[in-house]
PDB file of N, CA and C in Angstrom:
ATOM      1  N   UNK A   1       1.934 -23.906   9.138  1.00  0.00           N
ATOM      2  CA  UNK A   1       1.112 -23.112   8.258  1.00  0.00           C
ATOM      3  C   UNK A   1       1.961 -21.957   7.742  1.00  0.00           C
ATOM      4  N   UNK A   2       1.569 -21.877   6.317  1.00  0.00           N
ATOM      5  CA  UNK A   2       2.447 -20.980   5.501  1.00  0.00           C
ATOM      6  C   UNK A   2       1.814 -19.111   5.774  1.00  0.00           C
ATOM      7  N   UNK A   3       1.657 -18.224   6.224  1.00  0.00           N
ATOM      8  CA  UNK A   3       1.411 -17.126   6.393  1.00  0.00           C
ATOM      9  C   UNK A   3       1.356 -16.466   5.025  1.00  0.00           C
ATOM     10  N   UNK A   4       2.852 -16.378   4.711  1.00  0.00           N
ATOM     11  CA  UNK A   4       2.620 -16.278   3.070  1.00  0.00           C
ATOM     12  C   UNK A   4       1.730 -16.182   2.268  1.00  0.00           C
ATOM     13  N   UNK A   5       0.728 -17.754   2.197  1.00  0.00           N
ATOM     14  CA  UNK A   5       0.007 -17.880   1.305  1.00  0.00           C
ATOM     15  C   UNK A   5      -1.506 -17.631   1.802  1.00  0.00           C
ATOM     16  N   UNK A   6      -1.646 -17.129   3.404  1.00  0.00           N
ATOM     17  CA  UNK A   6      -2.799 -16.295   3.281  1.00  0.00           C
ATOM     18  C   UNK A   6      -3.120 -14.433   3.656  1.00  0.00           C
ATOM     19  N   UNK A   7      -4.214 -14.658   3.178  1.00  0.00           N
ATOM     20  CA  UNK A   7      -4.854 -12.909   3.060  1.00  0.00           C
ATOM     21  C   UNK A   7      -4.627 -12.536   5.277  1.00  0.00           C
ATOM     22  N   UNK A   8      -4.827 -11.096   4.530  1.00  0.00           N
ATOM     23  CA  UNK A   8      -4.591 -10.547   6.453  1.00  0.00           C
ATOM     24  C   UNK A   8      -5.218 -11.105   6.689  1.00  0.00           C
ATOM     25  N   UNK A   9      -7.087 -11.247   6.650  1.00  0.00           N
ATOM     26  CA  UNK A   9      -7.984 -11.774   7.379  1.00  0.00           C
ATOM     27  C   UNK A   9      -7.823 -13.375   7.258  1.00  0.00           C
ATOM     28  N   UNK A  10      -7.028 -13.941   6.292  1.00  0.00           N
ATOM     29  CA  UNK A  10      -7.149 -15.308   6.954  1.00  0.00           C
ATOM     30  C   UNK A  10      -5.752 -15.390   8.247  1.00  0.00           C
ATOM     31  N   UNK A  11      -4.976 -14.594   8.013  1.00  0.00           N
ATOM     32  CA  UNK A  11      -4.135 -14.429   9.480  1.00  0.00           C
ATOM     33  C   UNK A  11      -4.486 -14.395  10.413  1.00  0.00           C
ATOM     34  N   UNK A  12      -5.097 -13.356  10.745  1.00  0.00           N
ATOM     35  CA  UNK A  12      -5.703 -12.921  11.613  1.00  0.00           C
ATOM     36  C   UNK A  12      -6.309 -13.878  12.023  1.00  0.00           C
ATOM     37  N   UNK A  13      -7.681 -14.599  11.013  1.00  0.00           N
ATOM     38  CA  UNK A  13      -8.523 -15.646  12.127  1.00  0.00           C
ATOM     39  C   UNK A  13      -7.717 -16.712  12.423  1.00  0.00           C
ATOM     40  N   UNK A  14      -6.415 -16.910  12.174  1.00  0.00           N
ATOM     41  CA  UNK A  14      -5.819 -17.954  12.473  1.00  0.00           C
ATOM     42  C   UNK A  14      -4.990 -17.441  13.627  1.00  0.00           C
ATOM     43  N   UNK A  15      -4.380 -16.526  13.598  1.00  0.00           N
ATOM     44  CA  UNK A  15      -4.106 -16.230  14.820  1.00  0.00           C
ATOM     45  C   UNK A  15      -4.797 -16.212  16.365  1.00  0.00           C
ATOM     46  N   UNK A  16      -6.490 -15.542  16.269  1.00  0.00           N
ATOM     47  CA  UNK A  16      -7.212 -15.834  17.016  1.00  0.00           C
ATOM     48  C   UNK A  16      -7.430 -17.088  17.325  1.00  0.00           C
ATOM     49  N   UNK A  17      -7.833 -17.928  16.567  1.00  0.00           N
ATOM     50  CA  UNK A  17      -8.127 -19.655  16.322  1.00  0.00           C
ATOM     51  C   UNK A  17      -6.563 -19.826  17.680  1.00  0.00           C
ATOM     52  N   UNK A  18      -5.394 -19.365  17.675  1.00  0.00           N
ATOM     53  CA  UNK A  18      -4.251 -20.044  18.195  1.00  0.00           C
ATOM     54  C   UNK A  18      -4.615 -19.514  19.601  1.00  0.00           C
ATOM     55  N   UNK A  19      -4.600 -18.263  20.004  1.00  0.00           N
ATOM     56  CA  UNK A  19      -5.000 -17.844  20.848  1.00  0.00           C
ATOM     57  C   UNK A  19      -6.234 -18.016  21.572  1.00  0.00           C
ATOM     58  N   UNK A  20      -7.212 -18.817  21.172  1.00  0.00           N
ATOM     59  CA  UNK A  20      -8.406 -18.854  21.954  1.00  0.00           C
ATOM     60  C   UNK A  20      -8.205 -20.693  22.266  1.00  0.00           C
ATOM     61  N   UNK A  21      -7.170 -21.626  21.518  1.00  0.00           N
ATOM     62  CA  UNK A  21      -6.883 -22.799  21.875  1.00  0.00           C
ATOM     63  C   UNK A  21      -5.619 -22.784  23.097  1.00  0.00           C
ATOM     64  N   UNK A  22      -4.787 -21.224  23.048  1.00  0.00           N
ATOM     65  CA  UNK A  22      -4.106 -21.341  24.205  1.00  0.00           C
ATOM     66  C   UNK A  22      -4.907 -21.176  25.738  1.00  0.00           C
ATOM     67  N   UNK A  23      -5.380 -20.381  25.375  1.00  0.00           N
ATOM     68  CA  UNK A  23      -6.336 -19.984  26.226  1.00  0.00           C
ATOM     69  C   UNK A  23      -7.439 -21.305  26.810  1.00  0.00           C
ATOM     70  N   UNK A  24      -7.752 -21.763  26.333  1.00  0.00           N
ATOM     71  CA  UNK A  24      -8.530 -23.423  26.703  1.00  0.00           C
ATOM     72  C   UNK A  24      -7.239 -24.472  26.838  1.00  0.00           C
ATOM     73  N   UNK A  25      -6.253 -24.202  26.522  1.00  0.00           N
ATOM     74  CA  UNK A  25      -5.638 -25.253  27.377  1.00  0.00           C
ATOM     75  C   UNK A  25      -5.206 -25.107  28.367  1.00  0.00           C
ATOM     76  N   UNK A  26      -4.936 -24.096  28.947  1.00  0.00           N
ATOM     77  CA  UNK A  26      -4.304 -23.079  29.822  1.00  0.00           C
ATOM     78  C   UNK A  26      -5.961 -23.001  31.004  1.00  0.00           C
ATOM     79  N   UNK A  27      -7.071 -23.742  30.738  1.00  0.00           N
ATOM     80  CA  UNK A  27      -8.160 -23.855  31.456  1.00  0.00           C
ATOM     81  C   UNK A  27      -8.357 -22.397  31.862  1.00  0.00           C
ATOM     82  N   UNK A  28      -8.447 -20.711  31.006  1.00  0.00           N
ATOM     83  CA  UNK A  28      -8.923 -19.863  31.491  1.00  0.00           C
ATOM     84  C   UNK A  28     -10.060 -19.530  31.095  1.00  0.00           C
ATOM     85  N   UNK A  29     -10.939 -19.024  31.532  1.00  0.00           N
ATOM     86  CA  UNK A  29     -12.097 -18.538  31.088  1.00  0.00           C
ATOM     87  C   UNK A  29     -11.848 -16.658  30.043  1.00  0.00           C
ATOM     88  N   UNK A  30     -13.041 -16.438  29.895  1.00  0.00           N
ATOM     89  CA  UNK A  30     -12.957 -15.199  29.343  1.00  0.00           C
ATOM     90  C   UNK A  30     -12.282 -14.220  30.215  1.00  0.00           C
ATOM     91  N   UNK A  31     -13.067 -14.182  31.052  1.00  0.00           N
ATOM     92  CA  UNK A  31     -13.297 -12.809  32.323  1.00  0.00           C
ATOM     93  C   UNK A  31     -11.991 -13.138  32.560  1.00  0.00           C
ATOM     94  N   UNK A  32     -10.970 -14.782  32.978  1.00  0.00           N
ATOM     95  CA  UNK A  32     -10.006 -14.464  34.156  1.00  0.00           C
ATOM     96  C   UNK A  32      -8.993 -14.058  32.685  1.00  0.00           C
ATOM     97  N   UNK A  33      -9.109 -14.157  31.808  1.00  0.00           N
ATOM     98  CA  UNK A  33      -8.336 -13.610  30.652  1.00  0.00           C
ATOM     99  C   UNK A  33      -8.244 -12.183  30.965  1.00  0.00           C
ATOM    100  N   UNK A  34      -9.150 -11.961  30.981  1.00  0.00           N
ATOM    101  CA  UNK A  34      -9.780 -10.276  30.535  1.00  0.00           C
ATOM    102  C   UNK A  34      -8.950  -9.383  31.779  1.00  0.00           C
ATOM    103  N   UNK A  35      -9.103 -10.096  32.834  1.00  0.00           N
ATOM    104  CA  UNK A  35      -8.318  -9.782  34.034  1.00  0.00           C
ATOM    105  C   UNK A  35      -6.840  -9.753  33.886  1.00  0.00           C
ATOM    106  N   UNK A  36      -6.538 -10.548  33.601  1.00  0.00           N
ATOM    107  CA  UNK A  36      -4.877 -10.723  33.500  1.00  0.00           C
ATOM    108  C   UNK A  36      -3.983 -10.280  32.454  1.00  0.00           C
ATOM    109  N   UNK A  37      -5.197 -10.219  31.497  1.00  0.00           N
ATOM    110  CA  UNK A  37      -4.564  -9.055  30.061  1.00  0.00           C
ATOM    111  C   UNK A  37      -4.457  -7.570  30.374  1.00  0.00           C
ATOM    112  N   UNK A  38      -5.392  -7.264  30.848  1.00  0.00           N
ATOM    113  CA  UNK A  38      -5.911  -5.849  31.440  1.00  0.00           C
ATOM    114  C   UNK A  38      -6.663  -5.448  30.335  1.00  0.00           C
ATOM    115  N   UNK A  39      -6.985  -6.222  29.339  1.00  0.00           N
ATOM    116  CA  UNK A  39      -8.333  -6.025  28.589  1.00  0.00           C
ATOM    117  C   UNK A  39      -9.481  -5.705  28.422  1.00  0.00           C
ATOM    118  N   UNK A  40     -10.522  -5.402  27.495  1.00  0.00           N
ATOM    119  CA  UNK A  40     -11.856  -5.635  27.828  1.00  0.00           C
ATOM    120  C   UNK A  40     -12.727  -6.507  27.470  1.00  0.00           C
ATOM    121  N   UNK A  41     -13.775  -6.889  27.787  1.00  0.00           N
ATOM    122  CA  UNK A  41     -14.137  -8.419  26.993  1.00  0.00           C
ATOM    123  C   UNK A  41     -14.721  -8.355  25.979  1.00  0.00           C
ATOM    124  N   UNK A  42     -15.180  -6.672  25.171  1.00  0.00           N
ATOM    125  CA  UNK A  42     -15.327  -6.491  23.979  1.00  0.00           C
ATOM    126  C   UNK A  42     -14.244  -6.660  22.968  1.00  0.00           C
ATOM    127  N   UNK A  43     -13.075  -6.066  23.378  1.00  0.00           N
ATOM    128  CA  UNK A  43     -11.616  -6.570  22.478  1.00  0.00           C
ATOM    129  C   UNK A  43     -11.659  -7.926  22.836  1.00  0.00           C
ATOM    130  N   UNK A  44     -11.763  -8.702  23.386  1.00  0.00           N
ATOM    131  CA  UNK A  44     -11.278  -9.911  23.262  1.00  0.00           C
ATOM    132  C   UNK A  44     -12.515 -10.862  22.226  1.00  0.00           C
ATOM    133  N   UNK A  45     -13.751 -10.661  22.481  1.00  0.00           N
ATOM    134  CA  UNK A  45     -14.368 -11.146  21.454  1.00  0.00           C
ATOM    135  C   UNK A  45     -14.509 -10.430  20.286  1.00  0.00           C
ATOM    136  N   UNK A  46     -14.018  -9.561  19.757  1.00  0.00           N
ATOM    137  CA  UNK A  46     -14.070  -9.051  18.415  1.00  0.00           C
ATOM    138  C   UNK A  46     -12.435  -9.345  17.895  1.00  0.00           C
ATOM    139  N   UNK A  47     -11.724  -9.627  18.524  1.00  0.00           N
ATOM    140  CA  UNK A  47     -10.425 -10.289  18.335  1.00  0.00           C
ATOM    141  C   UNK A  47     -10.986 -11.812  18.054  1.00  0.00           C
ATOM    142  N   UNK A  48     -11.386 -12.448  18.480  1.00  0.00           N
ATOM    143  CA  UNK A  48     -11.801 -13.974  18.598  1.00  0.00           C
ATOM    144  C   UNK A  48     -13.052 -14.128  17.354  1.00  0.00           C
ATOM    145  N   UNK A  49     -13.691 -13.231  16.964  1.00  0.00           N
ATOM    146  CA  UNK A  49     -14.718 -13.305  15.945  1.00  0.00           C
ATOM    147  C   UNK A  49     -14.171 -13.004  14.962  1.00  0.00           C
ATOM    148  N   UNK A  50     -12.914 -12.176  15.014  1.00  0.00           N
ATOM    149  CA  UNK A  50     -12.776 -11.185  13.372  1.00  0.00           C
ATOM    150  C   UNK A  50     -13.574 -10.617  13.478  1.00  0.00           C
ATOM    151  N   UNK A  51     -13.906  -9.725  14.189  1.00  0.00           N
ATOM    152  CA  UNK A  51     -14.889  -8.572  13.602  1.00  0.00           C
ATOM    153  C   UNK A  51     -14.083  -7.136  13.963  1.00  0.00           C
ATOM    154  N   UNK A  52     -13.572  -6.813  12.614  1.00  0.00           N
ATOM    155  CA  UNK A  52     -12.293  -5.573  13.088  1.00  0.00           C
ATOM    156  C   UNK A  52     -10.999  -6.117  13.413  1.00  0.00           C
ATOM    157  N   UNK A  53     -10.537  -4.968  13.959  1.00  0.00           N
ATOM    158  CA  UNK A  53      -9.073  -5.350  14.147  1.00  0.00           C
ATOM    159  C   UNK A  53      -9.182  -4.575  15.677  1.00  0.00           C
ATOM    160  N   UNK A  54      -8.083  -5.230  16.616  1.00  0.00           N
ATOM    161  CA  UNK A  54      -7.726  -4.876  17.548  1.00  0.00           C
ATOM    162  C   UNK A  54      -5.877  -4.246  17.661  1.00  0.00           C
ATOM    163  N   UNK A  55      -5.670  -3.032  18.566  1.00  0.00           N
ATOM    164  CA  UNK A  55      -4.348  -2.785  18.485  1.00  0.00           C
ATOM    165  C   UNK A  55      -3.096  -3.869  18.411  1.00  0.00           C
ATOM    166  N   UNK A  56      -1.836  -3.477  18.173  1.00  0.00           N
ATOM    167  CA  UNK A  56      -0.897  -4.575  18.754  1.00  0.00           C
ATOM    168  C   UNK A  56      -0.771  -4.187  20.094  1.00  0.00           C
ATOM    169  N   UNK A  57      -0.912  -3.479  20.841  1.00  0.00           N
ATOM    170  CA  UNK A  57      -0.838  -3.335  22.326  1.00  0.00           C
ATOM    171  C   UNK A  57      -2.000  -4.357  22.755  1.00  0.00           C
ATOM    172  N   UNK A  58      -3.119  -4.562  21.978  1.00  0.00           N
ATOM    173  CA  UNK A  58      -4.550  -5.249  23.322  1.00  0.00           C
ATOM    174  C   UNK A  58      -3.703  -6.677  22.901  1.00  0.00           C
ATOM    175  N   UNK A  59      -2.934  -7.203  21.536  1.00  0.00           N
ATOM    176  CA  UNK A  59      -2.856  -8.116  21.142  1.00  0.00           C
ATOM    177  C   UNK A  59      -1.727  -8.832  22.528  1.00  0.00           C
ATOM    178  N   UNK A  60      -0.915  -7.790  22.278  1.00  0.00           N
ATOM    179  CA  UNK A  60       0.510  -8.265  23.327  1.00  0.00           C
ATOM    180  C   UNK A  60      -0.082  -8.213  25.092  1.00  0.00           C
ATOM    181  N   UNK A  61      -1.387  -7.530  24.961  1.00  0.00           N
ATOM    182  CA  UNK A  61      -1.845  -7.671  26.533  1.00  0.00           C
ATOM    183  C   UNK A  61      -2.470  -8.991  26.720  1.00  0.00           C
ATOM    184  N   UNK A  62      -2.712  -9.005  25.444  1.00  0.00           N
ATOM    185  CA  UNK A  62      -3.518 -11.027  25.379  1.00  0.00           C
ATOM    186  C   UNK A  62      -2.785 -11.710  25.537  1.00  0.00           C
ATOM    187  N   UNK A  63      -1.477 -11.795  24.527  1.00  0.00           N
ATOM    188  CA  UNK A  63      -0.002 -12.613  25.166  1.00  0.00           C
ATOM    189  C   UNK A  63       0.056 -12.316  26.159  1.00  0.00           C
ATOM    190  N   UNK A  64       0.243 -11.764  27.109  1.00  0.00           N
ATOM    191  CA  UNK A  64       0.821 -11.786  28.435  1.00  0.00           C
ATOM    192  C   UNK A  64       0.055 -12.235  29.185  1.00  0.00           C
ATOM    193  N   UNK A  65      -1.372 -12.410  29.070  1.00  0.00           N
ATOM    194  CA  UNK A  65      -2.278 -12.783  30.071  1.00  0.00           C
ATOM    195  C   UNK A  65      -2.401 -13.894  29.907  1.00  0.00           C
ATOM    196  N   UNK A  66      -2.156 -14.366  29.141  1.00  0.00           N
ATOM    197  CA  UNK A  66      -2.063 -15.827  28.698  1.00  0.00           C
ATOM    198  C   UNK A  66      -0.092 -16.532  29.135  1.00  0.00           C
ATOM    199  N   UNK A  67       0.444 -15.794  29.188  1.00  0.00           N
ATOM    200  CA  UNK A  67       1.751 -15.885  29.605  1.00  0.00           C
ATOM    201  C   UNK A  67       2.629 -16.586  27.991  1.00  0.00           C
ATOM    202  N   UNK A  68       2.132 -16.281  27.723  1.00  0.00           N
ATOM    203  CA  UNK A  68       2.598 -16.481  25.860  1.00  0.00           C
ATOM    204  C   UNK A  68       3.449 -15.518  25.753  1.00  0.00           C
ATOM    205  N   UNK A  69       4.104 -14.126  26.150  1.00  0.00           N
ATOM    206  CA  UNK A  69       4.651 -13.124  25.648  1.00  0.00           C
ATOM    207  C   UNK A  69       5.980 -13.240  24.877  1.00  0.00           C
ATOM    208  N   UNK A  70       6.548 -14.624  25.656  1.00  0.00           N
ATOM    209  CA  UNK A  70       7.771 -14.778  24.934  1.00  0.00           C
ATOM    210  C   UNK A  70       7.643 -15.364  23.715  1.00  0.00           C
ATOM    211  N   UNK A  71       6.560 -15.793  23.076  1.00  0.00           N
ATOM    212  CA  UNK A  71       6.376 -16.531  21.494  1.00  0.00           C
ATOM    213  C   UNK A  71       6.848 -15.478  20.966  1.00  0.00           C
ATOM    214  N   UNK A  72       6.957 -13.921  21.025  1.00  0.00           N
ATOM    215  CA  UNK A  72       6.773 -12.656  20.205  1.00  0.00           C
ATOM    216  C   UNK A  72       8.401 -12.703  19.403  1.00  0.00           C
ATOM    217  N   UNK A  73       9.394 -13.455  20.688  1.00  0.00           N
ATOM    218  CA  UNK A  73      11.011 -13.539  20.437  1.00  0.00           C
ATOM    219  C   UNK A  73      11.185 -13.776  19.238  1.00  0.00           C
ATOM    220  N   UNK A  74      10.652 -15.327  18.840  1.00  0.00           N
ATOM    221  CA  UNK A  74      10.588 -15.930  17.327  1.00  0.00           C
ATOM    222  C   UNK A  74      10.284 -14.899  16.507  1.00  0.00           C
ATOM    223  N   UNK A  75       9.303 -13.681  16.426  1.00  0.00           N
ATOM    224  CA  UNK A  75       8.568 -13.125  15.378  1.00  0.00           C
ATOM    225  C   UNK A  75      10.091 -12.666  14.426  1.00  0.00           C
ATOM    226  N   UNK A  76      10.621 -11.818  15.077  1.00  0.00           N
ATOM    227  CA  UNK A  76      11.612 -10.883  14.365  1.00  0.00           C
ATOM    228  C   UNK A  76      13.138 -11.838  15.225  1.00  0.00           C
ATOM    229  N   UNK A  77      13.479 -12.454  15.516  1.00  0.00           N
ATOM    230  CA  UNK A  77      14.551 -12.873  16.119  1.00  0.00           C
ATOM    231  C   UNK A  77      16.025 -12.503  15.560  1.00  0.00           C
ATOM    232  N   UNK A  78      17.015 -12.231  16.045  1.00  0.00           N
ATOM    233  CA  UNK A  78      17.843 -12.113  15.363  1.00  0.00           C
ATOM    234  C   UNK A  78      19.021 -12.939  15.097  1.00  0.00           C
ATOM    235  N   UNK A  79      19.408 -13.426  13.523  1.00  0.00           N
ATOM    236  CA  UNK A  79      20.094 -14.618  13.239  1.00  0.00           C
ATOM    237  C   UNK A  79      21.326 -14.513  13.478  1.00  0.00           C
ATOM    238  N   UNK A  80      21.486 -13.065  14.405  1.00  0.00           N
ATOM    239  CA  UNK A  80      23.306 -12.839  14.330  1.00  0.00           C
ATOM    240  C   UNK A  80      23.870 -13.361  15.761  1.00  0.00           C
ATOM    241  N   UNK A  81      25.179 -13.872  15.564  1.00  0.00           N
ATOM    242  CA  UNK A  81      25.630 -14.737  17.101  1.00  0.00           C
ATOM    243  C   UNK A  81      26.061 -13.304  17.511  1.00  0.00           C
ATOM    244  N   UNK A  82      26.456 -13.402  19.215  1.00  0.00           N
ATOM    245  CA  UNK A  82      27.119 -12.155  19.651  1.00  0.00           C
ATOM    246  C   UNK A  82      28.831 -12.278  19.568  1.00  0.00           C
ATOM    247  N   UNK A  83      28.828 -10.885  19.204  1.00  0.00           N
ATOM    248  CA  UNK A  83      30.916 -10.891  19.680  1.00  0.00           C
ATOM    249  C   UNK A  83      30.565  -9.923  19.744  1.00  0.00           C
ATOM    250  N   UNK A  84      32.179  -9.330  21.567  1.00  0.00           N
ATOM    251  CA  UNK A  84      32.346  -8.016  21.278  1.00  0.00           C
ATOM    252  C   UNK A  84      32.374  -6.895  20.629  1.00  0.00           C
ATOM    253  N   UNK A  85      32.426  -7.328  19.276  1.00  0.00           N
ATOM    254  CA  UNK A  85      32.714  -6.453  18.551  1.00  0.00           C
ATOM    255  C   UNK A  85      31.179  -5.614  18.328  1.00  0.00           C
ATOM    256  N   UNK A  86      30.222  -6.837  18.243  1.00  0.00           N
ATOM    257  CA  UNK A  86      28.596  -5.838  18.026  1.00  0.00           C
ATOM    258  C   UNK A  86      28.179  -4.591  19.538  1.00  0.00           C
ATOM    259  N   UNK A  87      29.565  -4.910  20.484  1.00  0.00           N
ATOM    260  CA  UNK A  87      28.932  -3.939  21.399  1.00  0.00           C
ATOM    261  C   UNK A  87      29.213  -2.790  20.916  1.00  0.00           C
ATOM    262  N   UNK A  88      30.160  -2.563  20.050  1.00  0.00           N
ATOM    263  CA  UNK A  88      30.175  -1.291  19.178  1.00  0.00           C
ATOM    264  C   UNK A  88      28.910  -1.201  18.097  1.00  0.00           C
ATOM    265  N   UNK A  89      27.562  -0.077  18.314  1.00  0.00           N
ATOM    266  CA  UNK A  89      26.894  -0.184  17.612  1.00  0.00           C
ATOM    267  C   UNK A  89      27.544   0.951  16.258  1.00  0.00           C
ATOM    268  N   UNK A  90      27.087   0.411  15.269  1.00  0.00           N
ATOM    269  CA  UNK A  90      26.854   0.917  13.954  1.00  0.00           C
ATOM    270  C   UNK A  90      26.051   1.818  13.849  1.00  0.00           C
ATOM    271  N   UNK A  91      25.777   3.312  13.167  1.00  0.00           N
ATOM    272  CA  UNK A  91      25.005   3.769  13.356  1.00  0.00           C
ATOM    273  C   UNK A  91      23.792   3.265  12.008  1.00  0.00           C
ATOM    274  N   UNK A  92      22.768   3.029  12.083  1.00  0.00           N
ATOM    275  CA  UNK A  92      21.903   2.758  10.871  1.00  0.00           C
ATOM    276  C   UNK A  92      21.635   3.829   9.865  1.00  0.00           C
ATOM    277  N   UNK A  93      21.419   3.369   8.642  1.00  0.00           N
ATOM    278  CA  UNK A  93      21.506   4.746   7.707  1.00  0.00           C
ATOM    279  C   UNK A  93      19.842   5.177   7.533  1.00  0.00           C
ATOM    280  N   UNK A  94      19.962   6.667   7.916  1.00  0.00           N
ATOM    281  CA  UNK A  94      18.128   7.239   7.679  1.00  0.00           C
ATOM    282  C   UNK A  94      17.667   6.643   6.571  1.00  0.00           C
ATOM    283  N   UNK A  95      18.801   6.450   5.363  1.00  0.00           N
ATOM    284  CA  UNK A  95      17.574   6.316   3.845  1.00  0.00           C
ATOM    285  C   UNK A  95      17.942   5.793   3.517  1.00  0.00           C
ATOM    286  N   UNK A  96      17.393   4.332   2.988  1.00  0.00           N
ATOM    287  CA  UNK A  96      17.984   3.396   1.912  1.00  0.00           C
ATOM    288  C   UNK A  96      17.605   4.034   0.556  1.00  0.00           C
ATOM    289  N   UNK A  97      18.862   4.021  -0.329  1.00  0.00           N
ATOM    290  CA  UNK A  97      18.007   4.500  -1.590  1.00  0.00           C
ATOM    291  C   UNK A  97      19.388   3.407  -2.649  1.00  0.00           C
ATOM    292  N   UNK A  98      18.417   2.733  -3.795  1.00  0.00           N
ATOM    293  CA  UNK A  98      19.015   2.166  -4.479  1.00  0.00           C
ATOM    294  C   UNK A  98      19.901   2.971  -5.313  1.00  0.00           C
ATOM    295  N   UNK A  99      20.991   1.935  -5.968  1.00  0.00           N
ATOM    296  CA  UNK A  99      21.971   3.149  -6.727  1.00  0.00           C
ATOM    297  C   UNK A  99      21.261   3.187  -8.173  1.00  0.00           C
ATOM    298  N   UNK A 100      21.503   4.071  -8.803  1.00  0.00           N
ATOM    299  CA  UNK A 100      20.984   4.648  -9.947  1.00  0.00           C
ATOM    300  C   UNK A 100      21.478   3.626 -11.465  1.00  0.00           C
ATOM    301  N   UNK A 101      21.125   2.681 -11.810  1.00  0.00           N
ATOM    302  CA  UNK A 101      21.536   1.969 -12.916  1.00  0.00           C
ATOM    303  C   UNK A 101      22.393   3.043 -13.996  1.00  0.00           C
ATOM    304  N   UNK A 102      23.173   2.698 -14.412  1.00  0.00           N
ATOM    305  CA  UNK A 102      24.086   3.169 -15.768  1.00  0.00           C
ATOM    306  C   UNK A 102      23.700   2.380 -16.902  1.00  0.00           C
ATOM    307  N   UNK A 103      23.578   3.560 -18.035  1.00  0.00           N
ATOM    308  CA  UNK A 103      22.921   3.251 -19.300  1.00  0.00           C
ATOM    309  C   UNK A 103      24.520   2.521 -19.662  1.00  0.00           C
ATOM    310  N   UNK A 104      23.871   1.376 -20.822  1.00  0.00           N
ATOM    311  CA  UNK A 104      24.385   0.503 -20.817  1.00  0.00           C
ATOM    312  C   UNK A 104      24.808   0.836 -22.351  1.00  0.00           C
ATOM    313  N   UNK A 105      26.193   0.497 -23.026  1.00  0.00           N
ATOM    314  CA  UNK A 105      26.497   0.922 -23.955  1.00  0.00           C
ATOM    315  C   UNK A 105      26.252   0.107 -25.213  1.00  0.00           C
ATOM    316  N   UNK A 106      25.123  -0.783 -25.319  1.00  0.00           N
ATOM    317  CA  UNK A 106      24.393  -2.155 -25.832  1.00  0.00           C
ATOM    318  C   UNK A 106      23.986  -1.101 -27.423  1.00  0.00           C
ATOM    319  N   UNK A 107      24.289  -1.903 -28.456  1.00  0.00           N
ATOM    320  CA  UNK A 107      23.951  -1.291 -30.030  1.00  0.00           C
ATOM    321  C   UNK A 107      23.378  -2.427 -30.256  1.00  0.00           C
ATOM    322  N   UNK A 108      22.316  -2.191 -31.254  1.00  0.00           N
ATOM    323  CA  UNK A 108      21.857  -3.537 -31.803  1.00  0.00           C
ATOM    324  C   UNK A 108      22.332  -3.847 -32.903  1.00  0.00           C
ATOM    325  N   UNK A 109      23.771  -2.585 -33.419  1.00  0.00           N
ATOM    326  CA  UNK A 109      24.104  -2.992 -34.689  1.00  0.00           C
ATOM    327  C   UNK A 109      23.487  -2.823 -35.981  1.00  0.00           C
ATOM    328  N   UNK A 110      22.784  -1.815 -36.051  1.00  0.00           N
ATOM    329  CA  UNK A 110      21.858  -1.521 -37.722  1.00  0.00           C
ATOM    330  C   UNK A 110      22.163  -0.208 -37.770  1.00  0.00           C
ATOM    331  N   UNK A 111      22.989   0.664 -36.370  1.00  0.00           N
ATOM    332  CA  UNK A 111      22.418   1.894 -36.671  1.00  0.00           C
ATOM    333  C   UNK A 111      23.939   2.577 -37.247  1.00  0.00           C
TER     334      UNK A 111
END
């Protein structure tokens, strides 16, 4: 499924939809969820209904109670191999700012 091509709220219920099928295969109930997330069972059914939004902290307490936490790796992963050399970090720059285009010396020739 393309993410892309849907709205937050169709994310979202699709995300829940994934999470409430891990959760049934994984044979847990609500409560032993609710337990092992350190959740409450109001976030977990208003997560599971769409009704609102829940933090990314209750979200990642749901991964873990579910023992899913490592799916999160994939989200942002990084495509770079290691070499010594990255143990030297780079420092990152505070501000990206694009460079300023130069007027272009274009005549249309009439003038």
């Amino acid at each position: 499924m393309r993410f892309s091509l849907l709205s937050d709220e169709e994310i979202l219920k699709e995300l829940a939809h994934r999470v409430d099928r891990r959760r049934r295969e994984k044979e847990l109930s609500d409560a032993e969820l609710v337990v092992k997330s350190g959740t409450n069972l109001a976030t977990l059914k208003r997560f599971r209904a769409n009704k609102g939004t829940i933090s990314l902290t209750s979200f990642i307490r749901i991964l873990r109670g579910l023992g899913e936490l490592d799916a999160l790796n994939a989200l942002l992963e990084s495509t770079q191999t290691f070499s010594p050399a990255q143990q030297i970090e780079k420092p990152l720059k505070k501000r990206i700012t694009k460079k300023k285009s130069k007027p272009s010396n274009f005549a249309w020739g009439d003038e």
